[in-house]
Protein backbone atom coordinates (compact mmCIF):
# COMPACT_ATOMS: atom_id res chain seq x y z
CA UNK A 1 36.08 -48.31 14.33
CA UNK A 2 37.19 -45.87 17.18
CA UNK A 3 34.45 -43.52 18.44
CA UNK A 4 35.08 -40.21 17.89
CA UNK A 5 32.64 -38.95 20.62
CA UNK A 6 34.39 -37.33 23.66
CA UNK A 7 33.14 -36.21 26.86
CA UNK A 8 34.79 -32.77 27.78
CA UNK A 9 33.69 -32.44 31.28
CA UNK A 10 31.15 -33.54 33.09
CA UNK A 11 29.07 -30.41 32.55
CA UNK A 12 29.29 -30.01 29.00
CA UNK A 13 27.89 -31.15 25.88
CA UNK A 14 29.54 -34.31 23.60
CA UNK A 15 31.42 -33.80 20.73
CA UNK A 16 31.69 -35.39 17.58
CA UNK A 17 33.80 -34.65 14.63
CA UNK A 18 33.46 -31.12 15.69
CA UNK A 19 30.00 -30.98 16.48
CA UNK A 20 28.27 -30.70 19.26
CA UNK A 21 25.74 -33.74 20.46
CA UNK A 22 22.20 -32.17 22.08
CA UNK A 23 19.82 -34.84 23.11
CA UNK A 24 16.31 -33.88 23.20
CA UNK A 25 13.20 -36.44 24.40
CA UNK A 26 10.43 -36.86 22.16
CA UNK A 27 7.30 -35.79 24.36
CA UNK A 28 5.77 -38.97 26.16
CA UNK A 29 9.64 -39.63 26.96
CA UNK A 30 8.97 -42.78 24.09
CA UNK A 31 12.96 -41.77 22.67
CA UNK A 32 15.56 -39.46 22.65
CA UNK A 33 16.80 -37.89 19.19
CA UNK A 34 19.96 -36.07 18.63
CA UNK A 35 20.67 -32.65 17.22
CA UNK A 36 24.68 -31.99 16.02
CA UNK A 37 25.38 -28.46 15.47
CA UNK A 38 28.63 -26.32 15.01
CA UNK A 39 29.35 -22.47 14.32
CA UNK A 40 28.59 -22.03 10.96
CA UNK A 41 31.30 -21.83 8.35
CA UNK A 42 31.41 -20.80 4.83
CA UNK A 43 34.25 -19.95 1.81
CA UNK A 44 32.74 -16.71 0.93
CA UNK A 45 30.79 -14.90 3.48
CA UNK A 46 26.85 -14.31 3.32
CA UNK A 47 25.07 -11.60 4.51
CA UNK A 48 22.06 -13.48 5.58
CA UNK A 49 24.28 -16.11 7.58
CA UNK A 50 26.74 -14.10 9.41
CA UNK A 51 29.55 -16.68 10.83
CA UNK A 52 30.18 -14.84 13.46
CA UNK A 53 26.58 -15.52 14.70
CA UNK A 54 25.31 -18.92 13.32
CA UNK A 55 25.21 -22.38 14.11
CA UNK A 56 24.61 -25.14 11.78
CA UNK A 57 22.23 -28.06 13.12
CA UNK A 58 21.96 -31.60 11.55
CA UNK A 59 20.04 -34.71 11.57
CA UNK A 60 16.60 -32.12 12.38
CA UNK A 61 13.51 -33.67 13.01
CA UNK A 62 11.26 -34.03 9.78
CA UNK A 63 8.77 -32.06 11.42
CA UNK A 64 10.44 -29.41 13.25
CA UNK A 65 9.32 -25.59 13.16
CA UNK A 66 10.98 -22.42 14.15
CA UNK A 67 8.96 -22.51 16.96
CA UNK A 68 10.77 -25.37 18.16
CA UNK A 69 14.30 -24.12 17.68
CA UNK A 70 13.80 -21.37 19.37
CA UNK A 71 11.86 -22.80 22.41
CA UNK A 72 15.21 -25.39 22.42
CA UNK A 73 17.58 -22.62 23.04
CA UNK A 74 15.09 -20.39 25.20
CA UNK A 75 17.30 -18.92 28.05
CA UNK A 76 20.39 -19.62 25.83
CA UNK A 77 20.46 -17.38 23.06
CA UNK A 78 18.14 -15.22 20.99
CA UNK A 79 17.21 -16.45 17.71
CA UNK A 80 16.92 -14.07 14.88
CA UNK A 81 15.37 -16.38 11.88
CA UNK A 82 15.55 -19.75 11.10
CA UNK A 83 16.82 -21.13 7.86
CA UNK A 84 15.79 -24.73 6.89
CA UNK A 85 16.93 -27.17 4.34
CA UNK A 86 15.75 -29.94 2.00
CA UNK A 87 12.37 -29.56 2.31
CA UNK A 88 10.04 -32.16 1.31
CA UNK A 89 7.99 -30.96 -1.95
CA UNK A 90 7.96 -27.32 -1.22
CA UNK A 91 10.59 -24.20 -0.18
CA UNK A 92 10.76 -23.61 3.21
CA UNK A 93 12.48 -20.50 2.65
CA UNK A 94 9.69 -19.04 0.81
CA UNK A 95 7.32 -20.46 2.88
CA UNK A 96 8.44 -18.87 5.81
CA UNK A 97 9.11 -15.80 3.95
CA UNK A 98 4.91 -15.79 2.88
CA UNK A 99 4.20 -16.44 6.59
CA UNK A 100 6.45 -13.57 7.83
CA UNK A 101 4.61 -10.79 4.96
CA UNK A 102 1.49 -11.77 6.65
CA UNK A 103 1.89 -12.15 9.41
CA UNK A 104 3.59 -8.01 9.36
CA UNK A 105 0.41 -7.63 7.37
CA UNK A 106 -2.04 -8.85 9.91
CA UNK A 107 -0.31 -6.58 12.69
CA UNK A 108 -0.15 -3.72 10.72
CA UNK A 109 -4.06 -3.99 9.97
CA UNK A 110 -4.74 -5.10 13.51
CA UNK A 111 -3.06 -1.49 14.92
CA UNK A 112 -4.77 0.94 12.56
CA UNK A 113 -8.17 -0.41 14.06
CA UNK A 114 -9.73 0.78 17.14
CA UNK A 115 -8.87 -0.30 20.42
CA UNK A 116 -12.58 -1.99 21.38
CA UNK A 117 -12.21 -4.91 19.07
CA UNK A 118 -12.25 -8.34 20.70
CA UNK A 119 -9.09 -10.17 21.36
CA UNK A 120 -11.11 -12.98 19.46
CA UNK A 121 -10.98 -12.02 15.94
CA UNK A 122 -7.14 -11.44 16.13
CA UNK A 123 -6.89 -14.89 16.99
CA UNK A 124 -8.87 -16.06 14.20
CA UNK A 125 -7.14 -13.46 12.28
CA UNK A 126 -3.71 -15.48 13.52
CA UNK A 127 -5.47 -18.75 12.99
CA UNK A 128 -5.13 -17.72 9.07
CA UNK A 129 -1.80 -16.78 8.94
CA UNK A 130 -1.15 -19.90 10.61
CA UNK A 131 0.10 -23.00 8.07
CA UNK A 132 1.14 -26.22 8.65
CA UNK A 133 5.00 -26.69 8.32
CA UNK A 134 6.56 -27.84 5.55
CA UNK A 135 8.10 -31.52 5.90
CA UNK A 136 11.54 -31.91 5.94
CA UNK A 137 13.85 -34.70 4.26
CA UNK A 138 15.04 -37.29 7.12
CA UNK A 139 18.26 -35.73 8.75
CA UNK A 140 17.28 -32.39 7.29
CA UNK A 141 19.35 -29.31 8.47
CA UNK A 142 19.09 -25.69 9.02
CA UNK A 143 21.12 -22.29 9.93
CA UNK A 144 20.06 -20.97 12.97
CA UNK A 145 20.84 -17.23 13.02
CA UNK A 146 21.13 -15.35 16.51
CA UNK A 147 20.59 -12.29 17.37
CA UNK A 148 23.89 -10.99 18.32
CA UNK A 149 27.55 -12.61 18.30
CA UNK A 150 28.20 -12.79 22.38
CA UNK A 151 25.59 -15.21 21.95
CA UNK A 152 26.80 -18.14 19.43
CA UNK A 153 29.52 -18.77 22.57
CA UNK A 154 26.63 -19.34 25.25
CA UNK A 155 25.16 -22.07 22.62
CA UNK A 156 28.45 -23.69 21.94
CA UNK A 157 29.09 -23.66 25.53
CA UNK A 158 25.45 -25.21 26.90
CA UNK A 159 25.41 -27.53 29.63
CA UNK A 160 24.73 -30.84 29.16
CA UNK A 161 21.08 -32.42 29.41
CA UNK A 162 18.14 -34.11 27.71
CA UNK A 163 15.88 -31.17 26.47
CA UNK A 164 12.19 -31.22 25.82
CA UNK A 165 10.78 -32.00 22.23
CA UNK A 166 6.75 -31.35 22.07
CA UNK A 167 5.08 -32.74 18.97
CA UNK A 168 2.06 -31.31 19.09
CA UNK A 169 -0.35 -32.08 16.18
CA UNK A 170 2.06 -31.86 13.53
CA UNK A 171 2.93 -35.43 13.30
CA UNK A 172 1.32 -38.60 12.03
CA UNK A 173 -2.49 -38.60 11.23
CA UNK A 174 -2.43 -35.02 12.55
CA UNK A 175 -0.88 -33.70 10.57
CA UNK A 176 -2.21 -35.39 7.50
CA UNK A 177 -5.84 -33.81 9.21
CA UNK A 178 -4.12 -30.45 9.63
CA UNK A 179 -2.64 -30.60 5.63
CA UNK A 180 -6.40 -31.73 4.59
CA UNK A 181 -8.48 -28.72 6.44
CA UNK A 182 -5.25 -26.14 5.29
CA UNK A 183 -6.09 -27.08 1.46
CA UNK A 184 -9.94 -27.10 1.71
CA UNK A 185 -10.99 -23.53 4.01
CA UNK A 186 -14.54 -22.12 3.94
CA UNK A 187 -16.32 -20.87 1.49
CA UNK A 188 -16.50 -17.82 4.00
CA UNK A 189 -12.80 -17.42 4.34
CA UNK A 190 -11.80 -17.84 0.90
CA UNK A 191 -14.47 -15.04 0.49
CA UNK A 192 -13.13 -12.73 2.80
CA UNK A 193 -9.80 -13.17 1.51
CA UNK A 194 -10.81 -12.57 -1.94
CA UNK A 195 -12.71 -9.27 -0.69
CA UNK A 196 -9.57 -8.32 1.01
CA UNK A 197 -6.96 -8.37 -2.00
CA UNK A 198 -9.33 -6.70 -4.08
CA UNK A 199 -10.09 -3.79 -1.29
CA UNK A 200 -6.35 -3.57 -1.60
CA UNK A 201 -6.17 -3.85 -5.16
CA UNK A 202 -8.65 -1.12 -5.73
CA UNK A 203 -6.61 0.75 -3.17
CA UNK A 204 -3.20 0.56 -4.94
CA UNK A 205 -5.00 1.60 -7.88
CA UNK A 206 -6.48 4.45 -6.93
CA UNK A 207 -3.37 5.64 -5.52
CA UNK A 208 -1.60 5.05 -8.68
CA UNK A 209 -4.21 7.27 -10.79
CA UNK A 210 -3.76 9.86 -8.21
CA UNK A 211 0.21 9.48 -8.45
CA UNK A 212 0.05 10.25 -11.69
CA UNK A 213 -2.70 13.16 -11.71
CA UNK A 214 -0.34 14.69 -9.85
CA UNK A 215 2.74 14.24 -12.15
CA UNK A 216 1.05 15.63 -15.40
CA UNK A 217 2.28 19.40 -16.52
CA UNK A 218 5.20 19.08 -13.72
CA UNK A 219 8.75 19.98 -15.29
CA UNK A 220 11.16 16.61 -14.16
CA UNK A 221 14.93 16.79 -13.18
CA UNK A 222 15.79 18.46 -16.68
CA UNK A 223 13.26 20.54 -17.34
CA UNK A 224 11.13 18.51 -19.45
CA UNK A 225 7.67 17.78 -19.05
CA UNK A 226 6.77 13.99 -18.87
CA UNK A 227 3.77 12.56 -20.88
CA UNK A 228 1.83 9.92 -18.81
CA UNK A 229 -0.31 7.23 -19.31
CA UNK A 230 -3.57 7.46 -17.45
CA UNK A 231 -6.17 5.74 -19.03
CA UNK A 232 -6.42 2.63 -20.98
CA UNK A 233 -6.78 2.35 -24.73
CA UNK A 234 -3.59 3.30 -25.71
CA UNK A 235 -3.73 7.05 -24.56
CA UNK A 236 -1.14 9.11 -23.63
CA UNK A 237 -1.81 12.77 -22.55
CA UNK A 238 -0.08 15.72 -20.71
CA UNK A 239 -3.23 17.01 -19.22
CA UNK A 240 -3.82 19.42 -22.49
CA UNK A 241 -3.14 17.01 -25.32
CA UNK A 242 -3.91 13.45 -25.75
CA UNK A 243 -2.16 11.02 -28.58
CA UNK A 244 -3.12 7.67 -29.05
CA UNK A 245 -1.24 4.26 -29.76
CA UNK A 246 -1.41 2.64 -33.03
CA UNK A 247 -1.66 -0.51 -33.76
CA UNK A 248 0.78 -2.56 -35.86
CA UNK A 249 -1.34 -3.10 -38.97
CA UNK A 250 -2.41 0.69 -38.50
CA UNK A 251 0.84 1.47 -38.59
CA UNK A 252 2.08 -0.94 -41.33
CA UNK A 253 -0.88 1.08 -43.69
CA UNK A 254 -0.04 4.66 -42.34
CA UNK A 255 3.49 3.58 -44.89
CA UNK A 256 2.48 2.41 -47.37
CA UNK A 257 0.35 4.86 -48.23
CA UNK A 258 2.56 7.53 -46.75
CA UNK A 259 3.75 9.78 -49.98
CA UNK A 260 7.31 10.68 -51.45
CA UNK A 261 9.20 13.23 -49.42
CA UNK A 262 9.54 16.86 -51.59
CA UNK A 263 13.20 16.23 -52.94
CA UNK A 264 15.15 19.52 -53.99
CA UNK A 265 17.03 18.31 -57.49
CA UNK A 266 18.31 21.66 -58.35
CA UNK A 267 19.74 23.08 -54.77
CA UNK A 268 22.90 22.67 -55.45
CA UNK A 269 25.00 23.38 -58.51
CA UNK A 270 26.43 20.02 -58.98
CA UNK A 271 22.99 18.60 -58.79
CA UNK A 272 22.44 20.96 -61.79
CA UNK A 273 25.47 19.68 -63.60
CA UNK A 274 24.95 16.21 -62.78
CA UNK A 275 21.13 16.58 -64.03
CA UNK A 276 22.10 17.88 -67.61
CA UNK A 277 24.83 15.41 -68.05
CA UNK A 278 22.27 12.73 -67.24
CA UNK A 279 19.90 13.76 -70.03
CA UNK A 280 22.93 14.57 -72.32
CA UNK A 281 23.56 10.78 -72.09
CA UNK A 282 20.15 9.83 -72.48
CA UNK A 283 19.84 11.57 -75.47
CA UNK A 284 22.94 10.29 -76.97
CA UNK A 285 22.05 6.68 -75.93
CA UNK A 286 18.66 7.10 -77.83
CA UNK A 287 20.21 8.62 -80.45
CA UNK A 288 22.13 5.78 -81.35
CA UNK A 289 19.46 3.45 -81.32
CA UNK A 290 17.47 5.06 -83.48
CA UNK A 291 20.62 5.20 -85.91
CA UNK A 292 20.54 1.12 -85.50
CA UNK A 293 16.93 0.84 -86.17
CA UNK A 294 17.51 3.19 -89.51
CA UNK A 295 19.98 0.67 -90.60
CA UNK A 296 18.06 -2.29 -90.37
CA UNK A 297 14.80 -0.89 -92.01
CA UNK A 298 16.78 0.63 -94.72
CA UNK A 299 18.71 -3.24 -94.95
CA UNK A 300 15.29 -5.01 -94.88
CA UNK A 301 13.80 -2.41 -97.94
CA UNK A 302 17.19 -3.67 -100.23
CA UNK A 303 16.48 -7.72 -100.18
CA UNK A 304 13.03 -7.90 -101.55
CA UNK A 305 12.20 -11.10 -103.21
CA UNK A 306 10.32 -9.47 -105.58
């Protein structure tokens, strides 16, 4: 078997098959692991992984963050977001997606307060928003995407060397501690998160109710006036008149007791025609049964047996 990894130059990175080889050393220098990554190419182009600016890694570690990729190509390239794949027993895409809402949450709460807070709750406010990283499968991979395209060249072309890989406390029995306090918070956190959502809850709704306040009696687009729903029950109301929902089996009795529409029989002439030929033939129809019912009586009075 001939190996397919070539040395370019003495100042560049290995290749193999087309990718290239970055070593990195496991903090505490125990081994070194290797990353492979190319520029990213696809069939059909993707809006959220740009091949003019992304570079597919393989063989990631099973614990590797963002964090991590970016501090590996610190001085490199900017990265813009990091996409991983085949996660162990949860979506990392979603996952970081939940982390990235509130975390733009957090900051957007933190600059509406005043300026005297203490640096300290922020950081506890951080420490929330903080969760442990999902595991990935063993030789996971994931789309790096940078921040502009001059960029993906300085990555491709990075000079060779062993780069640093920190662990942290995301590995091992860590990690398994880190997992076991993330599931089971305070009773005191889960309590000021629950105040929290419903603050904002009661929030949303008011401004909904007050949305709608406003829209009653105002003409849309096209002139008409919309009827909103304000309150529950079933009511719907312009702001002078109010008409309620009914319920199926309301509705279901409202027709069966509902009467006959008035019907018009003589508004017409034909309906006049059609009328007095209708009765015309009734008449003769009963006419001759009577005639039948003559016959037989007069038939039954001739055979007496007496």
């Amino acid at each position: 078997m001939v190996d397919k990894r070539t040395k370019k130059t003495n100042s560049e990175l290995d290749e193999l098959s087309g990718y290239k080889v970055l070593p990195v050393q496991i903090s505490g220098g125990a081994s070194t692991h290797y990353l492979y990554f190319k520029q990213h190419t696809s069939k059909r182009e993707d809006p959220l992984l740009p091949s003019s600016r992304t570079i597919y890694i393989s063989n990631v570690p099973a614990d590797a963050t963002e964090r991590d990729l970016r501090r590996l190509f610190q001085g490199v390239a900017r990265v813009a977001r990091v996409v991983f794949h085949s996660s162990v027993g949860q979506d990392a895409v979603k996952v970081a997606a939940a982390t990235a809402q509130a975390t733009s949450e957090m900051a957007s709460t933190s600059s509406k307060g005043t300026k005297g807070k203490p640096k300290a709750k922020a950081t506890a406010e951080a420490a929330k928003v903080q969760q442990v990283a999902p595991l990935l499968s063993s030789g996971g991979s994931a789309h790096v995407v940078l921040l502009e395209d001059v960029e993906l060249g300085a990555v491709l072309g990075m000079k060779a060397g062993v780069r640093e890989w920190d662990i942290e406390n995301s590995h091992g029995l860590a990690r398994h501690m880190l997992d076991y306090g993330a599931a089971r918070p305070a009773a005191a956190d889960v309590r000021a998160d629950v105040d929290a959502f419903m603050a904002r809850f009661e929030e949303a709704q008011y401004e909904r109710e007050r949305m709608l306040e406003q829209q009653q009696n105002v003409a849309d687009a096209d002139g008409f006036i919309p009827v909103v729903r304000r309150a529950r029950g079933g009511k719907n109301t312009d702001g002078t008149a109010s008409v309620t929902a009914m319920s199926t089996d309301e509705a279901r009795e409202a027709g069966a007791a509902r009467k006959e529409p008035a019907t018009f029989a003589n508004l017409y002439r034909f309906q006049a025609r059609e009328r007095k030929r209708d009765q015309l033939a009734d008449l003769r129809r009963k006419f001759e049964e009577d005639k039948e019912k003559i016959a037989r009586m007069r038939q039954a009075r001739q055979f007496r047996p007496y």
